[in-house]
Protein backbone atom coordinates (compact mmCIF):
# COMPACT_ATOMS: atom_id res chain seq x y z
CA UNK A 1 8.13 10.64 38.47
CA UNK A 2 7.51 11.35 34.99
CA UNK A 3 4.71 14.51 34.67
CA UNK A 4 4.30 12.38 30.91
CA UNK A 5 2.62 9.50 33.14
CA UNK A 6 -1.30 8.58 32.24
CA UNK A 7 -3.10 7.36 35.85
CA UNK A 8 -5.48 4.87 35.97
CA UNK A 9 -8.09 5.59 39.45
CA UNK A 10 -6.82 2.28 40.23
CA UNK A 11 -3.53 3.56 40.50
CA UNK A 12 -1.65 2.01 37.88
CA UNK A 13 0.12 4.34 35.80
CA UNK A 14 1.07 4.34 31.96
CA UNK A 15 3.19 5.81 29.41
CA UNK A 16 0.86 5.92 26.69
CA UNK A 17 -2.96 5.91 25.90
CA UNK A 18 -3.44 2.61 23.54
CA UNK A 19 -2.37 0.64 27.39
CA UNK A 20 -4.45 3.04 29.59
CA UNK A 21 -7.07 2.30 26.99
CA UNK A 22 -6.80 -1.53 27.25
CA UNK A 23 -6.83 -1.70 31.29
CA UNK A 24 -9.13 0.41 31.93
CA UNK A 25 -11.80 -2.20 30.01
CA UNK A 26 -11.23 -4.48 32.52
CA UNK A 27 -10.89 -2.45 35.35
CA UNK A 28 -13.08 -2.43 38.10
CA UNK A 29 -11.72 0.65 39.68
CA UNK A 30 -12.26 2.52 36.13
CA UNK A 31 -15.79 0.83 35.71
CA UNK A 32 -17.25 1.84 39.21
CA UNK A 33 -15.65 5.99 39.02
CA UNK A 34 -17.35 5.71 35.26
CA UNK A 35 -20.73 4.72 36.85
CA UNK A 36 -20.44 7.26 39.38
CA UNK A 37 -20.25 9.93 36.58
CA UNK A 38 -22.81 8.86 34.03
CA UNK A 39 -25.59 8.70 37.64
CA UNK A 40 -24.08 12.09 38.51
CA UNK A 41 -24.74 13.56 34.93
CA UNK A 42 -28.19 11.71 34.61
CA UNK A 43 -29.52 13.35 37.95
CA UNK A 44 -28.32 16.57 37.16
CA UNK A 45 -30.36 16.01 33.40
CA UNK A 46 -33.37 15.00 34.83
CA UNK A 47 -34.97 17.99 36.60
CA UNK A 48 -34.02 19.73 32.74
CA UNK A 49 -35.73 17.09 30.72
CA UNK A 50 -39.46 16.91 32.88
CA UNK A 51 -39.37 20.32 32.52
CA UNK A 52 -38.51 20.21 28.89
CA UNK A 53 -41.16 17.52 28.92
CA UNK A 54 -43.56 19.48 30.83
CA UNK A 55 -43.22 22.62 28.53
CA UNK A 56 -44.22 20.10 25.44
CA UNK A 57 -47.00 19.01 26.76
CA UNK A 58 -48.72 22.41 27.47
CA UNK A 59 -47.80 23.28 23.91
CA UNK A 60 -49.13 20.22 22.45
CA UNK A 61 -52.41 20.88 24.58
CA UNK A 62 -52.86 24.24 23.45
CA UNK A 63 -52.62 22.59 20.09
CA UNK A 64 -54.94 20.47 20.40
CA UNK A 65 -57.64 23.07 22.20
CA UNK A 66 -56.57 25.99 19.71
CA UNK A 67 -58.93 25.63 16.47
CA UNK A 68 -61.76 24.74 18.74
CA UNK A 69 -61.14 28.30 20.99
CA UNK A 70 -61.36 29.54 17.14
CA UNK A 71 -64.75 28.57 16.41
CA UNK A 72 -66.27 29.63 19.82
CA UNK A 73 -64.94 32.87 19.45
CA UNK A 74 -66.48 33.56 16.44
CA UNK A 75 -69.54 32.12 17.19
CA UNK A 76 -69.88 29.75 13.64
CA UNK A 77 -73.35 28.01 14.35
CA UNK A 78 -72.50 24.21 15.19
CA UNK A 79 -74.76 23.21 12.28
CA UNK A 80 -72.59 25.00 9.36
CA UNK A 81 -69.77 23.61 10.95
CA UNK A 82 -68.22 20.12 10.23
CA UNK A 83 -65.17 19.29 11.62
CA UNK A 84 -62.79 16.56 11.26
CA UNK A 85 -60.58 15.54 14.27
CA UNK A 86 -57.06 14.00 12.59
CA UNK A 87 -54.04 13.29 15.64
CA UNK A 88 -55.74 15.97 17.86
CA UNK A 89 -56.05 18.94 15.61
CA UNK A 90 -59.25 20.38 14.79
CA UNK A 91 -59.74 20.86 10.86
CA UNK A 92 -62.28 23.03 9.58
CA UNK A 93 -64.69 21.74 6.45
């Protein structure tokens, strides 16, 4: 056998890639091992991403509950202060 030889997981084998290429679009055998990877890879992502996810959303809602922290702590009186509410971010007037 020639060590040269390109394997389909159907078995079939080939002596170049432009053939291997070709088959393999119409093989089931190819299709299903394919679809087994890509759910493999997209369960192994997914614990990553909510907790890339999760971390955004904390940021974004200490964002959002920063400027107003801000004013408390420096105890502006509520009647000198105007503020203006634009996507979640307190602006100061």
């Amino acid at each position: 056998m020639n060590s040269n030889l390109l394997l389909c997981p159907c078995g079939k084998s080939f002596i170049a890639s432009g053939p291997l290429k070709n088959h393999q679009k119409s093989c089931n055998k190819a299709k299903s091992r394919l679809l087994e990877a890509l759910e493999k890879a997209k369960e192994s992502w997914r614990p990553k991403k909510r907790r890339r996810l999760e971390d955004l959303e904390a940021s974004n809602l200490a964002l959002a509950t920063g400027p107003a922290d801000i004013v408390e702590d420096i105890n502006i009186p509520a009647d000198i202060v105007d503020a203006v509410h634009v996507n979640n971010v307190r602006f100061l007037c």
